[in-house]
N, C-alpha and C. Protein backbone atom coordinates (compact mmCIF):
# COMPACT_ATOMS: atom_id res chain seq x y z
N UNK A 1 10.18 30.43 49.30
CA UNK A 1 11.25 29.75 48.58
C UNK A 1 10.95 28.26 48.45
N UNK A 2 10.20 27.57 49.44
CA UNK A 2 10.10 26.03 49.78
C UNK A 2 9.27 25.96 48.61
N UNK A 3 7.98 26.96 48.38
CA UNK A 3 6.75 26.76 47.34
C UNK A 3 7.14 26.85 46.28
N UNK A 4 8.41 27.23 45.84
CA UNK A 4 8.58 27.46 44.52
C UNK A 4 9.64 26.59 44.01
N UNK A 5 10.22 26.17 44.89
CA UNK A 5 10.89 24.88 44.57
C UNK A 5 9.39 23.64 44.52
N UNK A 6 9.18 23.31 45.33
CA UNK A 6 8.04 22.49 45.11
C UNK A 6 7.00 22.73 44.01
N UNK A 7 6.86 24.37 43.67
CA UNK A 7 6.34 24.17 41.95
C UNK A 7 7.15 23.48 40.76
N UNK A 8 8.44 23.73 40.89
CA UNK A 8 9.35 23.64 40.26
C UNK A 8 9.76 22.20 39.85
N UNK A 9 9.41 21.16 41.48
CA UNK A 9 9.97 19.77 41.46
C UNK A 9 8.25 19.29 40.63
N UNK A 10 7.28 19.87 40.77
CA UNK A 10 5.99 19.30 40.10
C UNK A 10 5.88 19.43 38.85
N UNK A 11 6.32 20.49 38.75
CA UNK A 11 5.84 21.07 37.07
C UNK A 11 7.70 20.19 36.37
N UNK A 12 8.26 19.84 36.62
CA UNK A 12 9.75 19.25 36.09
C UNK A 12 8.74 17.80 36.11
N UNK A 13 8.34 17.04 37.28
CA UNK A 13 7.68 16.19 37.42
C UNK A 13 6.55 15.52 36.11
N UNK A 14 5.69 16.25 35.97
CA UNK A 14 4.94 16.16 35.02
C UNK A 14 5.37 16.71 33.48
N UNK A 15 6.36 17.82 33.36
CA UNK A 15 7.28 17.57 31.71
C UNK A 15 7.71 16.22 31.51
N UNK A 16 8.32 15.79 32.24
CA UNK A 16 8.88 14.36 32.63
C UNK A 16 7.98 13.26 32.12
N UNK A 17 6.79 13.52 33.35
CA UNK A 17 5.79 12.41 32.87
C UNK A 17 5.45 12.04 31.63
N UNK A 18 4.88 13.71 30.92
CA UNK A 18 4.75 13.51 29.60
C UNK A 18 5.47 13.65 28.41
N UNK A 19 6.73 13.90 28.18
CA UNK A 19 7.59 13.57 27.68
C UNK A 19 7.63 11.69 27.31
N UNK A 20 7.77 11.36 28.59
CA UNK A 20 7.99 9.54 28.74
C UNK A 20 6.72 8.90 27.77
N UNK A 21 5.68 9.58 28.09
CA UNK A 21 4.15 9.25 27.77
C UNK A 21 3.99 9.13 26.18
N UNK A 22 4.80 10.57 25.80
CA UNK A 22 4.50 10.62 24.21
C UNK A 22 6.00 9.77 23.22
N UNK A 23 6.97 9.52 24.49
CA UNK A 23 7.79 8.47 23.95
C UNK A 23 7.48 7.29 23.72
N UNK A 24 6.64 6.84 24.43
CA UNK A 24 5.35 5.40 24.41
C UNK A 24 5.09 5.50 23.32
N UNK A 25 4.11 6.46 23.22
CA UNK A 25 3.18 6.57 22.88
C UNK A 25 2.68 6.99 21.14
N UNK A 26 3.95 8.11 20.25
CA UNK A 26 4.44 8.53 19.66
C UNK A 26 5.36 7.44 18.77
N UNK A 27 5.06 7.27 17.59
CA UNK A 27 6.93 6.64 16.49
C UNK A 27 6.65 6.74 15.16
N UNK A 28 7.54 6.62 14.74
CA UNK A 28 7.33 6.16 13.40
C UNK A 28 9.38 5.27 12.49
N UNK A 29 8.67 5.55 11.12
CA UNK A 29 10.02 4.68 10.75
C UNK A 29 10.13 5.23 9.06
N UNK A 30 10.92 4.32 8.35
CA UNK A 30 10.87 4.08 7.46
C UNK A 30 11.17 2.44 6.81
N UNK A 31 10.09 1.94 5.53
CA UNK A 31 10.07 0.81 5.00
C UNK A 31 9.93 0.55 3.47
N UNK A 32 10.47 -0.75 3.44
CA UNK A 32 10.65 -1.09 2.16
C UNK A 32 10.36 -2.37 1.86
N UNK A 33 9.96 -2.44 0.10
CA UNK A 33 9.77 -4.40 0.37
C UNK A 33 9.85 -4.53 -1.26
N UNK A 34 9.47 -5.82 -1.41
CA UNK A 34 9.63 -6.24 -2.93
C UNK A 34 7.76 -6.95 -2.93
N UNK A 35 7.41 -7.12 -4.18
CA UNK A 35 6.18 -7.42 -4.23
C UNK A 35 5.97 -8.11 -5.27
N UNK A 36 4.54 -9.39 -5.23
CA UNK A 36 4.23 -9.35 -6.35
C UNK A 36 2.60 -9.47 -6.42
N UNK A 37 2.33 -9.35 -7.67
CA UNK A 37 0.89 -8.71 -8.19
C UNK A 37 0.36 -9.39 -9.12
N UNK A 38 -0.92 -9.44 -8.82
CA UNK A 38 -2.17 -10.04 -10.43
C UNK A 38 -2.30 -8.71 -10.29
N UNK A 39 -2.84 -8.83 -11.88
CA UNK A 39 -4.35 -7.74 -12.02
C UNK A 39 -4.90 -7.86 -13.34
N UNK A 40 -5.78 -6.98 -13.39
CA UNK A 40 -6.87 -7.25 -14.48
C UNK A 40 -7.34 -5.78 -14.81
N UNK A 41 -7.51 -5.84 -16.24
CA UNK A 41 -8.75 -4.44 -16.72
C UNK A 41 -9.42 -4.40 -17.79
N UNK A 42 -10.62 -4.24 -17.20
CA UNK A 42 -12.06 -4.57 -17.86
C UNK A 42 -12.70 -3.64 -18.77
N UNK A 43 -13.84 -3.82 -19.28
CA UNK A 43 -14.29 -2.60 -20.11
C UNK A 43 -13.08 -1.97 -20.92
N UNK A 44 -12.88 -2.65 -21.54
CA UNK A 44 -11.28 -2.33 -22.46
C UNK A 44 -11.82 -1.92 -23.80
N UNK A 45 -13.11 -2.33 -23.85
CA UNK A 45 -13.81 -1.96 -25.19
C UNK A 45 -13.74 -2.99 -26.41
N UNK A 46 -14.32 -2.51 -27.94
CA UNK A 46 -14.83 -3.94 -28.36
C UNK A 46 -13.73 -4.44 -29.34
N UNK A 47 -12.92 -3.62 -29.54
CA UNK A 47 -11.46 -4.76 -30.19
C UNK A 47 -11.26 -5.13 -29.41
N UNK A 48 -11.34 -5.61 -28.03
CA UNK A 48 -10.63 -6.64 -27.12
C UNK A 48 -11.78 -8.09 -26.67
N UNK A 49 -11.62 -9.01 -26.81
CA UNK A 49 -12.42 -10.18 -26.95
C UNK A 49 -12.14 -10.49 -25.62
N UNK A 50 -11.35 -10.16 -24.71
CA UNK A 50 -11.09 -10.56 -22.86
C UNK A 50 -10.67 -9.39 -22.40
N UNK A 51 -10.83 -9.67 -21.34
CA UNK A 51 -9.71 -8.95 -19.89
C UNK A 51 -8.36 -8.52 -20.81
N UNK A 52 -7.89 -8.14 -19.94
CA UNK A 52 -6.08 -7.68 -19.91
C UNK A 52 -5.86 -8.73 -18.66
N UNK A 53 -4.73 -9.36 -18.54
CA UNK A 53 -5.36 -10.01 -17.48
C UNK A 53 -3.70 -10.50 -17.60
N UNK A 54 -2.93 -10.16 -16.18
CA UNK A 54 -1.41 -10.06 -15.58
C UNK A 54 -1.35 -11.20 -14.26
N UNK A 55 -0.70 -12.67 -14.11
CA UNK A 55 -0.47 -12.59 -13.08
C UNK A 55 0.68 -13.03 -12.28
N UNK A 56 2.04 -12.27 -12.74
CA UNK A 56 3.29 -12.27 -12.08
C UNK A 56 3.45 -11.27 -12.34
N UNK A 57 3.25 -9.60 -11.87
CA UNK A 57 3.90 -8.47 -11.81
C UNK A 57 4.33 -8.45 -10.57
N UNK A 58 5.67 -7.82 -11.09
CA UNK A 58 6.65 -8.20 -9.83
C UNK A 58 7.13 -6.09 -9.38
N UNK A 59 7.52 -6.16 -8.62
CA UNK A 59 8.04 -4.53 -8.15
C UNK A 59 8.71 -4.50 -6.65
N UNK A 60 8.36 -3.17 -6.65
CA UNK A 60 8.75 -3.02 -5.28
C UNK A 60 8.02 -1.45 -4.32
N UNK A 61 8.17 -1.43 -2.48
CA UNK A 61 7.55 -0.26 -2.78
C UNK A 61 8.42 0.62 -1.16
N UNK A 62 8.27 1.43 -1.10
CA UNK A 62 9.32 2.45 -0.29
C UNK A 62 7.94 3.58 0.29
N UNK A 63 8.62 3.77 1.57
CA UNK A 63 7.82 5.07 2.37
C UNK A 63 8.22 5.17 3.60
N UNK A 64 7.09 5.73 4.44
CA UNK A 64 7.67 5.99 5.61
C UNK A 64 6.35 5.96 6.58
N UNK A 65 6.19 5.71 8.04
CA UNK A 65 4.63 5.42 8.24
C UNK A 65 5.00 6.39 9.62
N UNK A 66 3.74 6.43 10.28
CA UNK A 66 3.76 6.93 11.51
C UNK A 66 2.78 6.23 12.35
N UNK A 67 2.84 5.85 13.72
CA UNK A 67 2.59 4.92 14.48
C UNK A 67 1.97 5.41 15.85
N UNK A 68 0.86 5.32 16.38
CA UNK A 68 -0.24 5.72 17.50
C UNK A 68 -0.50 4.44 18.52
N UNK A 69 0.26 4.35 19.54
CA UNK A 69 0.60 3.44 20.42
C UNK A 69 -0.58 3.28 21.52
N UNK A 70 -1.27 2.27 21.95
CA UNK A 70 -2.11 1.99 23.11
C UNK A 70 -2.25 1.00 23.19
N UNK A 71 -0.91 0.42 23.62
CA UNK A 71 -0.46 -1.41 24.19
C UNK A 71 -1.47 -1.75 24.60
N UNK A 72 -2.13 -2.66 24.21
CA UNK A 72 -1.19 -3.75 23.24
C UNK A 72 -1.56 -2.81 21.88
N UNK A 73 -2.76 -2.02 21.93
CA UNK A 73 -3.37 -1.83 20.48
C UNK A 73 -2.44 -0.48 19.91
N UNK A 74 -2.76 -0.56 18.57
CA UNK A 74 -2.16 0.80 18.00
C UNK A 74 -3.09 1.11 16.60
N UNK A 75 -2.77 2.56 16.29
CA UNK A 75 -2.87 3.04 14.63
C UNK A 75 -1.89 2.90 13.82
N UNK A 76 -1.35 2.94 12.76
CA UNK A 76 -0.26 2.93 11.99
C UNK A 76 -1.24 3.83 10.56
N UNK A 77 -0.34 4.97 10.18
CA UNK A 77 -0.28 5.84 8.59
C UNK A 77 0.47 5.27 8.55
N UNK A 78 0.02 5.04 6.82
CA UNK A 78 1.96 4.88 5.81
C UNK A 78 1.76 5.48 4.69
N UNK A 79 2.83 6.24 4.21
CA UNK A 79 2.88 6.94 2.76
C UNK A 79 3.41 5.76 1.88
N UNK A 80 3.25 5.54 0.79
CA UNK A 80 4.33 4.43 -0.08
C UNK A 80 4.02 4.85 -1.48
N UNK A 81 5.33 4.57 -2.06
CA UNK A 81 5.35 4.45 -3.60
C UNK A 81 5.38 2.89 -4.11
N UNK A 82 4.72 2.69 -4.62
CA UNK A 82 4.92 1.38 -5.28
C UNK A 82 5.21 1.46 -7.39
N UNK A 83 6.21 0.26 -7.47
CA UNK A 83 6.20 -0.12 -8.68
C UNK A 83 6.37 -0.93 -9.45
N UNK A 84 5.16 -1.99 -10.36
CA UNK A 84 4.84 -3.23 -10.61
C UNK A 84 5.30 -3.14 -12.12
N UNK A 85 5.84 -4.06 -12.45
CA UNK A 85 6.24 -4.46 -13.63
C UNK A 85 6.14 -5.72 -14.36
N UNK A 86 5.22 -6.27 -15.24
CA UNK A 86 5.29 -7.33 -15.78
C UNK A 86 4.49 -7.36 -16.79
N UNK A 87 4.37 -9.31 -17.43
CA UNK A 87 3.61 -9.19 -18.76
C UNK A 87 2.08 -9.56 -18.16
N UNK A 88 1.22 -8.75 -19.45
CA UNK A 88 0.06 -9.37 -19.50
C UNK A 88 -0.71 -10.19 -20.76
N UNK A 89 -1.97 -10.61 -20.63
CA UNK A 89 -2.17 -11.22 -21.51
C UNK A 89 -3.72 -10.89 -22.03
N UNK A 90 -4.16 -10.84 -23.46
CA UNK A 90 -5.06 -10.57 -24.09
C UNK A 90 -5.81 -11.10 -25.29
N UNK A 91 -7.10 -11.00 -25.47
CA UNK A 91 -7.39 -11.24 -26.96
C UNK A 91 -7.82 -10.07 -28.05
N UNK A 92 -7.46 -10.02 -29.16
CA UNK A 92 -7.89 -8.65 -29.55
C UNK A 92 -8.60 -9.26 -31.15
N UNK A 93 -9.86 -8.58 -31.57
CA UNK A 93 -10.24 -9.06 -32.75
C UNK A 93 -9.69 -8.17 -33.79
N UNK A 94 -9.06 -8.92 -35.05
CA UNK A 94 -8.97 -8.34 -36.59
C UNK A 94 -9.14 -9.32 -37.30
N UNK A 95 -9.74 -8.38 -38.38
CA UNK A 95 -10.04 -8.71 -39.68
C UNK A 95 -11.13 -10.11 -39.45
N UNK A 96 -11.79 -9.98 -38.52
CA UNK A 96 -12.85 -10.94 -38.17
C UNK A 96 -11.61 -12.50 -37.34
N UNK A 97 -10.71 -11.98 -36.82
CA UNK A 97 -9.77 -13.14 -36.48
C UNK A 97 -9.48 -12.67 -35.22
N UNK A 98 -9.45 -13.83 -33.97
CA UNK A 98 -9.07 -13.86 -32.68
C UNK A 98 -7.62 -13.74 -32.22
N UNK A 99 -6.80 -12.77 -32.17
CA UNK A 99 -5.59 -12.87 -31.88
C UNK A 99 -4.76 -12.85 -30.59
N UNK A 100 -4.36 -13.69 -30.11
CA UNK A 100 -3.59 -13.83 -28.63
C UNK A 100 -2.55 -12.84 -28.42
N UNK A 101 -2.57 -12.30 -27.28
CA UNK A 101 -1.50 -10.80 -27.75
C UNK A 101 -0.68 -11.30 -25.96
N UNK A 102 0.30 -10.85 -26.09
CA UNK A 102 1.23 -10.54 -24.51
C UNK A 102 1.94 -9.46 -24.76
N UNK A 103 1.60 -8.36 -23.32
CA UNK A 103 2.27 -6.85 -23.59
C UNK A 103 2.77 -6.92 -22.40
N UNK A 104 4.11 -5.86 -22.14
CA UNK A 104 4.59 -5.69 -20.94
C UNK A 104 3.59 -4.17 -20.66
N UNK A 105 3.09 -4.83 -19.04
CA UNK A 105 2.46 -3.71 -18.26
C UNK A 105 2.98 -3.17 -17.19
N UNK A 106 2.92 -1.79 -16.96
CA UNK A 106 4.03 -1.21 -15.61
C UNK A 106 2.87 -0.01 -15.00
N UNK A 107 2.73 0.23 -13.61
CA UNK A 107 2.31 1.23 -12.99
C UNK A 107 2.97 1.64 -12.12
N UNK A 108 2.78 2.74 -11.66
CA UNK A 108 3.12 3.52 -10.42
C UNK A 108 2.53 3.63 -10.12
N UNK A 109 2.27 3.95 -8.61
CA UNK A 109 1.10 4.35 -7.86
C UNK A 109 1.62 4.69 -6.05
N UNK A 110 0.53 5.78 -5.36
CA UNK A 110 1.27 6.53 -4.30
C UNK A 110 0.11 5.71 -3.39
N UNK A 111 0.19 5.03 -2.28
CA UNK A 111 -0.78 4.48 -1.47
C UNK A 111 -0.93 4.77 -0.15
N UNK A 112 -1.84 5.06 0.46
CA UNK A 112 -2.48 5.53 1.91
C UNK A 112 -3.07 4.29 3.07
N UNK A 113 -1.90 3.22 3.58
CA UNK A 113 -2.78 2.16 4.24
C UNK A 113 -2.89 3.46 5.51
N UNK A 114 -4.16 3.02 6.39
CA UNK A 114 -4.98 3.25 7.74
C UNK A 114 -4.87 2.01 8.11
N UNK A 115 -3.67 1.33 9.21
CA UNK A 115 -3.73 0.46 9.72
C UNK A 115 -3.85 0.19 11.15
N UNK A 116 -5.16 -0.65 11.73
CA UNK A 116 -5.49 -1.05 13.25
C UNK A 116 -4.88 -2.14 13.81
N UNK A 117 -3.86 -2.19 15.15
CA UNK A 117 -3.45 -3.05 15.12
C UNK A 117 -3.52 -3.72 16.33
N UNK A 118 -2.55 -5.11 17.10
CA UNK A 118 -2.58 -5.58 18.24
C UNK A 118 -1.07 -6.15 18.27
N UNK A 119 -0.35 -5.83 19.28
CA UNK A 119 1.28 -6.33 19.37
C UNK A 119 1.04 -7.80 20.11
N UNK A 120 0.79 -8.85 19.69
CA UNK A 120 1.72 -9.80 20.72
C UNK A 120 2.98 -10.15 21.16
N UNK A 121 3.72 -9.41 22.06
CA UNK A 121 4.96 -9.32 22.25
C UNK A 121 5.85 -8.65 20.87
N UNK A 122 6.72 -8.86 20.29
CA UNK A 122 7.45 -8.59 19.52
C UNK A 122 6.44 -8.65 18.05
N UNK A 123 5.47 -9.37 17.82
CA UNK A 123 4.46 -9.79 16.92
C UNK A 123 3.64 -9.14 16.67
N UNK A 124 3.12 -8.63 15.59
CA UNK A 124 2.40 -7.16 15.83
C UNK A 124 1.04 -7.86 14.21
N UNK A 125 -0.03 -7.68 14.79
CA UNK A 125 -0.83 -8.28 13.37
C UNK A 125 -2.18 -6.50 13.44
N UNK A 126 -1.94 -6.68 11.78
CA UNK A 126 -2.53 -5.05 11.58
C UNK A 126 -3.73 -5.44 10.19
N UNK A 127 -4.17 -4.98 10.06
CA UNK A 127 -5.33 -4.37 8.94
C UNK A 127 -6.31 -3.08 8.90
N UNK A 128 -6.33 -3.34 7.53
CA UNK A 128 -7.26 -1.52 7.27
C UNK A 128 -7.19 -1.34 6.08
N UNK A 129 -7.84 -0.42 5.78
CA UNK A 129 -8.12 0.14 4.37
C UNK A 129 -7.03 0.94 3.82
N UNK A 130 -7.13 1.30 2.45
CA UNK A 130 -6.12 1.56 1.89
C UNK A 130 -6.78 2.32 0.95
N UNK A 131 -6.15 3.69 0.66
CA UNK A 131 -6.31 4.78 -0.58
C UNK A 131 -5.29 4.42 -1.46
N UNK A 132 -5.53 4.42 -2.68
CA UNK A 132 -4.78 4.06 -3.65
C UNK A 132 -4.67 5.23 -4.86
N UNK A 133 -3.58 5.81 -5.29
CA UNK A 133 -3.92 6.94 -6.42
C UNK A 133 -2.76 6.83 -7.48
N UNK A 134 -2.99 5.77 -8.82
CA UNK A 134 -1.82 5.86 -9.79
C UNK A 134 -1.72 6.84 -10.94
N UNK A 135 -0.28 7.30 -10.48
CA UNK A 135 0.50 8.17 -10.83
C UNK A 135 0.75 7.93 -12.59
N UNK A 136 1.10 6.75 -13.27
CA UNK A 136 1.08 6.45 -14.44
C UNK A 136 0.70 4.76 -14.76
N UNK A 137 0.97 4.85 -15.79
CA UNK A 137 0.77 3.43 -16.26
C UNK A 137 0.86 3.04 -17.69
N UNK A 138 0.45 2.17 -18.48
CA UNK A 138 0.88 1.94 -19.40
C UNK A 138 -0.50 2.16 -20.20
N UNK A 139 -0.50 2.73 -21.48
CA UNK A 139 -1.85 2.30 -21.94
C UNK A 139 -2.52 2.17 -23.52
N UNK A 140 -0.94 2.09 -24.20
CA UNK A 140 -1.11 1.38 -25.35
C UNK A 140 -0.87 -0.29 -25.44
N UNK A 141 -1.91 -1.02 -26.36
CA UNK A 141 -2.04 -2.57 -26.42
C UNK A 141 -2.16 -2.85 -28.06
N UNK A 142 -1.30 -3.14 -28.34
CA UNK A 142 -1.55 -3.14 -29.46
C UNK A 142 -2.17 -2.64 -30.69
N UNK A 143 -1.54 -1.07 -30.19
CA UNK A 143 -1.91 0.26 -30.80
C UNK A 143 -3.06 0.28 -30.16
N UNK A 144 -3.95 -0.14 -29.32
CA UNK A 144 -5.56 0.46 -28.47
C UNK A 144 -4.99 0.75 -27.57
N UNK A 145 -5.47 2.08 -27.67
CA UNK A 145 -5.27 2.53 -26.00
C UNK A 145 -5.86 2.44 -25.29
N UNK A 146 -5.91 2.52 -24.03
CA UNK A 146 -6.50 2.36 -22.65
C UNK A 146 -6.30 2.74 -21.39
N UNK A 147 -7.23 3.18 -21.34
CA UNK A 147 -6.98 4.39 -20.11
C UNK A 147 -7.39 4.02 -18.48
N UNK A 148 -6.69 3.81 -17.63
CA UNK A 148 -7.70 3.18 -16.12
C UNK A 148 -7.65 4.78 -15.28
N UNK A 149 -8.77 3.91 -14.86
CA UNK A 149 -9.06 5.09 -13.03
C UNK A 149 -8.14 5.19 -12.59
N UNK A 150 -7.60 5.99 -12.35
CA UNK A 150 -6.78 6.96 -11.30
C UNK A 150 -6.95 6.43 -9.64
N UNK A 151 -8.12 6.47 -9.19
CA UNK A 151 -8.09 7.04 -7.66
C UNK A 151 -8.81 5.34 -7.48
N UNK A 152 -8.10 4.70 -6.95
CA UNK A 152 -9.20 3.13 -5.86
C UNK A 152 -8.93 3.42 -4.28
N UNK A 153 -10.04 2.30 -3.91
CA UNK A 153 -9.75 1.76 -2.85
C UNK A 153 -9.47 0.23 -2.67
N UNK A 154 -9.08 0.08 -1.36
CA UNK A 154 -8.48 -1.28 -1.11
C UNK A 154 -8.27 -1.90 0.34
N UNK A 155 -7.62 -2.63 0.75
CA UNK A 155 -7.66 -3.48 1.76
C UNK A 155 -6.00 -4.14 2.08
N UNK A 156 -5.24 -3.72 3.14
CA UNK A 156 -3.92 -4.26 3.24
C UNK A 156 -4.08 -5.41 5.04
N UNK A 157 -4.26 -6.25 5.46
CA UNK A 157 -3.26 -6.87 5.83
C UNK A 157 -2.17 -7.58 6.06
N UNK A 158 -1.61 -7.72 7.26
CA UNK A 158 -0.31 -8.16 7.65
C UNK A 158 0.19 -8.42 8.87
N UNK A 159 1.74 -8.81 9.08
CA UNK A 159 2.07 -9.06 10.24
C UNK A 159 3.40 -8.42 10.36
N UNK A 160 3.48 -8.08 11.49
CA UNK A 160 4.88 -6.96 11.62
C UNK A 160 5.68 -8.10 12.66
N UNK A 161 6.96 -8.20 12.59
CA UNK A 161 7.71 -8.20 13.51
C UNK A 161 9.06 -7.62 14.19
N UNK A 162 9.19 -6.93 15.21
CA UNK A 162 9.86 -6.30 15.76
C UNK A 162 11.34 -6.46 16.39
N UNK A 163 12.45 -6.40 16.00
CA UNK A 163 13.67 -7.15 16.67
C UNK A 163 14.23 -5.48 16.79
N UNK A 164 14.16 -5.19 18.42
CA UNK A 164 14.73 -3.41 18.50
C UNK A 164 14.47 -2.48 17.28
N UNK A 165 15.14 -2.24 16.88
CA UNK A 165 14.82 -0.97 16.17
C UNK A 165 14.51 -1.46 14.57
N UNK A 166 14.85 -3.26 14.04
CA UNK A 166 15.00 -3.29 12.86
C UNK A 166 12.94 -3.74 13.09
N UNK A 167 12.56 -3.89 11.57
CA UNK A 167 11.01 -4.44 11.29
C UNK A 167 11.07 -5.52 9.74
N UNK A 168 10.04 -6.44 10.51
CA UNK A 168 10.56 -6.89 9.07
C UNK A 168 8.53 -7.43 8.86
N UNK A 169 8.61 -7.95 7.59
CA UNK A 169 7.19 -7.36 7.75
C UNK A 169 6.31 -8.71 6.25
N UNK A 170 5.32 -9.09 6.49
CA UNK A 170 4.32 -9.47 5.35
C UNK A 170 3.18 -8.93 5.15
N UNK A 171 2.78 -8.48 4.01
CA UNK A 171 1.58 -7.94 3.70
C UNK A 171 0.66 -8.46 2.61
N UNK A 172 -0.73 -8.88 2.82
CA UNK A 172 -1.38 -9.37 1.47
C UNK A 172 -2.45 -8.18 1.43
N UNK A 173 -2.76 -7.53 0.18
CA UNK A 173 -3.28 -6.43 -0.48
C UNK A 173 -4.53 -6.82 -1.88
N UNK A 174 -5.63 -5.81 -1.69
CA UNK A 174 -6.46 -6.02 -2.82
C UNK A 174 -6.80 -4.76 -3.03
N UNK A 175 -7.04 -4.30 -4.40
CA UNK A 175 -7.68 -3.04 -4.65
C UNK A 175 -8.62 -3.16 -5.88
N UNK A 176 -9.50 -1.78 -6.22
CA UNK A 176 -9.84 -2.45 -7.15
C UNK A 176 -10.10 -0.61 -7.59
N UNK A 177 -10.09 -0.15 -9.27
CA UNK A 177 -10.33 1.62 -9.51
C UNK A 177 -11.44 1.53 -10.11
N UNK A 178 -12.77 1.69 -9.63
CA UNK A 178 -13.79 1.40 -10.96
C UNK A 178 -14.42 3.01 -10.79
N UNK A 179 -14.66 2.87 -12.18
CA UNK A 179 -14.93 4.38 -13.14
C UNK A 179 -16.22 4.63 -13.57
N UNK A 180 -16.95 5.91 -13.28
CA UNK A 180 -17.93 6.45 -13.93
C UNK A 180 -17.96 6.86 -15.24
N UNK A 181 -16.89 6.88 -15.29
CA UNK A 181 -16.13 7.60 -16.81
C UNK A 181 -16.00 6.46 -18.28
N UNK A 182 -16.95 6.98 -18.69
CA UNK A 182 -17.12 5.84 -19.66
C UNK A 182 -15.60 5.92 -20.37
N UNK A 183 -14.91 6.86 -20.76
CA UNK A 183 -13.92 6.33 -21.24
C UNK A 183 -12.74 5.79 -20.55
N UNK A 184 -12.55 5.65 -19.59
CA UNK A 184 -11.93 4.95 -18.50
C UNK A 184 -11.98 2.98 -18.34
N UNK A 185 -10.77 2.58 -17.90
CA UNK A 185 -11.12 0.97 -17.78
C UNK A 185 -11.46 1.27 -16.05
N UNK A 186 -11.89 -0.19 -16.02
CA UNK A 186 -11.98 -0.52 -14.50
C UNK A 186 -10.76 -1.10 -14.18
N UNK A 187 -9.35 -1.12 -13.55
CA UNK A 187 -8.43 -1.43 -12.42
C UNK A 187 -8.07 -2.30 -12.11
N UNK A 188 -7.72 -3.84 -11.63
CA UNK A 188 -8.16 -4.55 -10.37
C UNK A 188 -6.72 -4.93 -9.71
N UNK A 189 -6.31 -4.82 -9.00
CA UNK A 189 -5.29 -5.48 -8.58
C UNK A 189 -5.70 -6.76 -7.47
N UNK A 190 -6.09 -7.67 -8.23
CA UNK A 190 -6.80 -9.18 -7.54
C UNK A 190 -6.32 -9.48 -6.04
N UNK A 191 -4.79 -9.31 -5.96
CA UNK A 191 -4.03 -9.78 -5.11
C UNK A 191 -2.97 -9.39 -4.70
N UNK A 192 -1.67 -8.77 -4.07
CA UNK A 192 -0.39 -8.38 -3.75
C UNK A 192 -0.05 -8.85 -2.60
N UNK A 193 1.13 -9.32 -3.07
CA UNK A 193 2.03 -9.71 -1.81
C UNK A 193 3.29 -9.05 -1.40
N UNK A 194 3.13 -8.24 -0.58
CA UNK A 194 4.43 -8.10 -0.29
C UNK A 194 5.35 -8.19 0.73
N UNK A 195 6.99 -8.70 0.72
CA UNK A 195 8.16 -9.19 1.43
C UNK A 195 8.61 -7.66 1.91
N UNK A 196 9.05 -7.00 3.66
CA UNK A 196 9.44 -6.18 3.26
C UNK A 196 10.46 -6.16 4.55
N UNK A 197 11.18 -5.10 4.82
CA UNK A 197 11.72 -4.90 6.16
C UNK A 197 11.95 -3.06 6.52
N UNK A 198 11.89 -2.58 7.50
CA UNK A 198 11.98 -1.47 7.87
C UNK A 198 12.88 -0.81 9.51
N UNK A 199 12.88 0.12 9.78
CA UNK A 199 13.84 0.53 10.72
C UNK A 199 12.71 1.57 11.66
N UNK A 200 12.59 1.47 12.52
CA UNK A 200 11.51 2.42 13.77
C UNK A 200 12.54 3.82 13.83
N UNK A 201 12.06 4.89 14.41
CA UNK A 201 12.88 5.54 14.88
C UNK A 201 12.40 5.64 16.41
């Protein structure tokens, strides 16, 4: 009877332990932010005399991440939708004449940061790579169409900070979609910034 209570107080013992362990150790949340964006796309072909070339697209982007704890260090996944909206700017040739064009440009796009990180106290500073895959976009310019890559890669850091359960957060971002596909543009998103805040669970 003594041995099986004493299995009983060990094996309760160690559920315990690891329970606590993967409460450490284990999180995630959900986040949100507002953003803004350059970008550029190239190989647009030969009615276009420049770039496409955007740099106040403004948006916003929403998801949810999951978080791999080993104080101070950690992993962080995040799923996110993002969506940029603004004007861009161009040259397009007719009739042997240089014409200055401004179009409103908009994408969607679903993004994959892999972020490595280090907490200083409440202060948390992260970076890593980033999968990038847009969902739509815009791709008439003045009756030319134009088509970009689908699938980039990219680069997100930032700095997290932690007040209990709320997060509030800065991130600077680069990507870039370049294409084998001759009929395809090349991508770039030069720069992103984004303002955001989020909730842990």
């Amino acid at each position: 009877m003594k041995t099986k209570i004493k299995y009983i107080v060990i094996v309760s013992a160690l559920l315990f332990g690891i329970s606590t362990t993967k409460a450490q150790v284990f999180g995630g949340g959900i986040v949100g932010g507002i953003s803004t964006t350059a970008v550029s796309i190239d190989d647009v072909g030969t009615k276009f005399t420049s770039v496409i070339k955007g740099n106040s697209l403004y948006g916003f982007e929403v998801g949810a991440f999951a978080k791999l704890q080993f104080k101070p260090f950690y992993l962080k996944a995040m799923g996110l939708y993002n969506f940029s909206s603004g004007n861009v700017n161009y040259q397009t040739q007719e009739n042997g004449t240089v014409v200055n064009n401004t179009n409103n440009f908009s994408f969607q796009k679903f993004e994959v940061p892999v972020m490595g990180g280090i907490e200083l106290g409440p202060l948390g500073i992260e970076a890593g790579p980033v999968y990038n895959y847009v969902i739509q976009s815009t791709t008439n310019f003045s009756t030319n169409n134009v088509n970009i890559q689908r699938n980039g890669l990219g680069y997100r850091v930032g700095a997290v900070l932690t007040l209990g359960s709320f997060l509030m957060h800065i991130s600077y971002e680069g990507a870039a979609y370049y294409s084998s596909d001759i009929n395809n543009s090349t991508f770039k998103e030069a720069s992103k910034l984004v303002f955001g805040i989020g909730i842990k669970f």
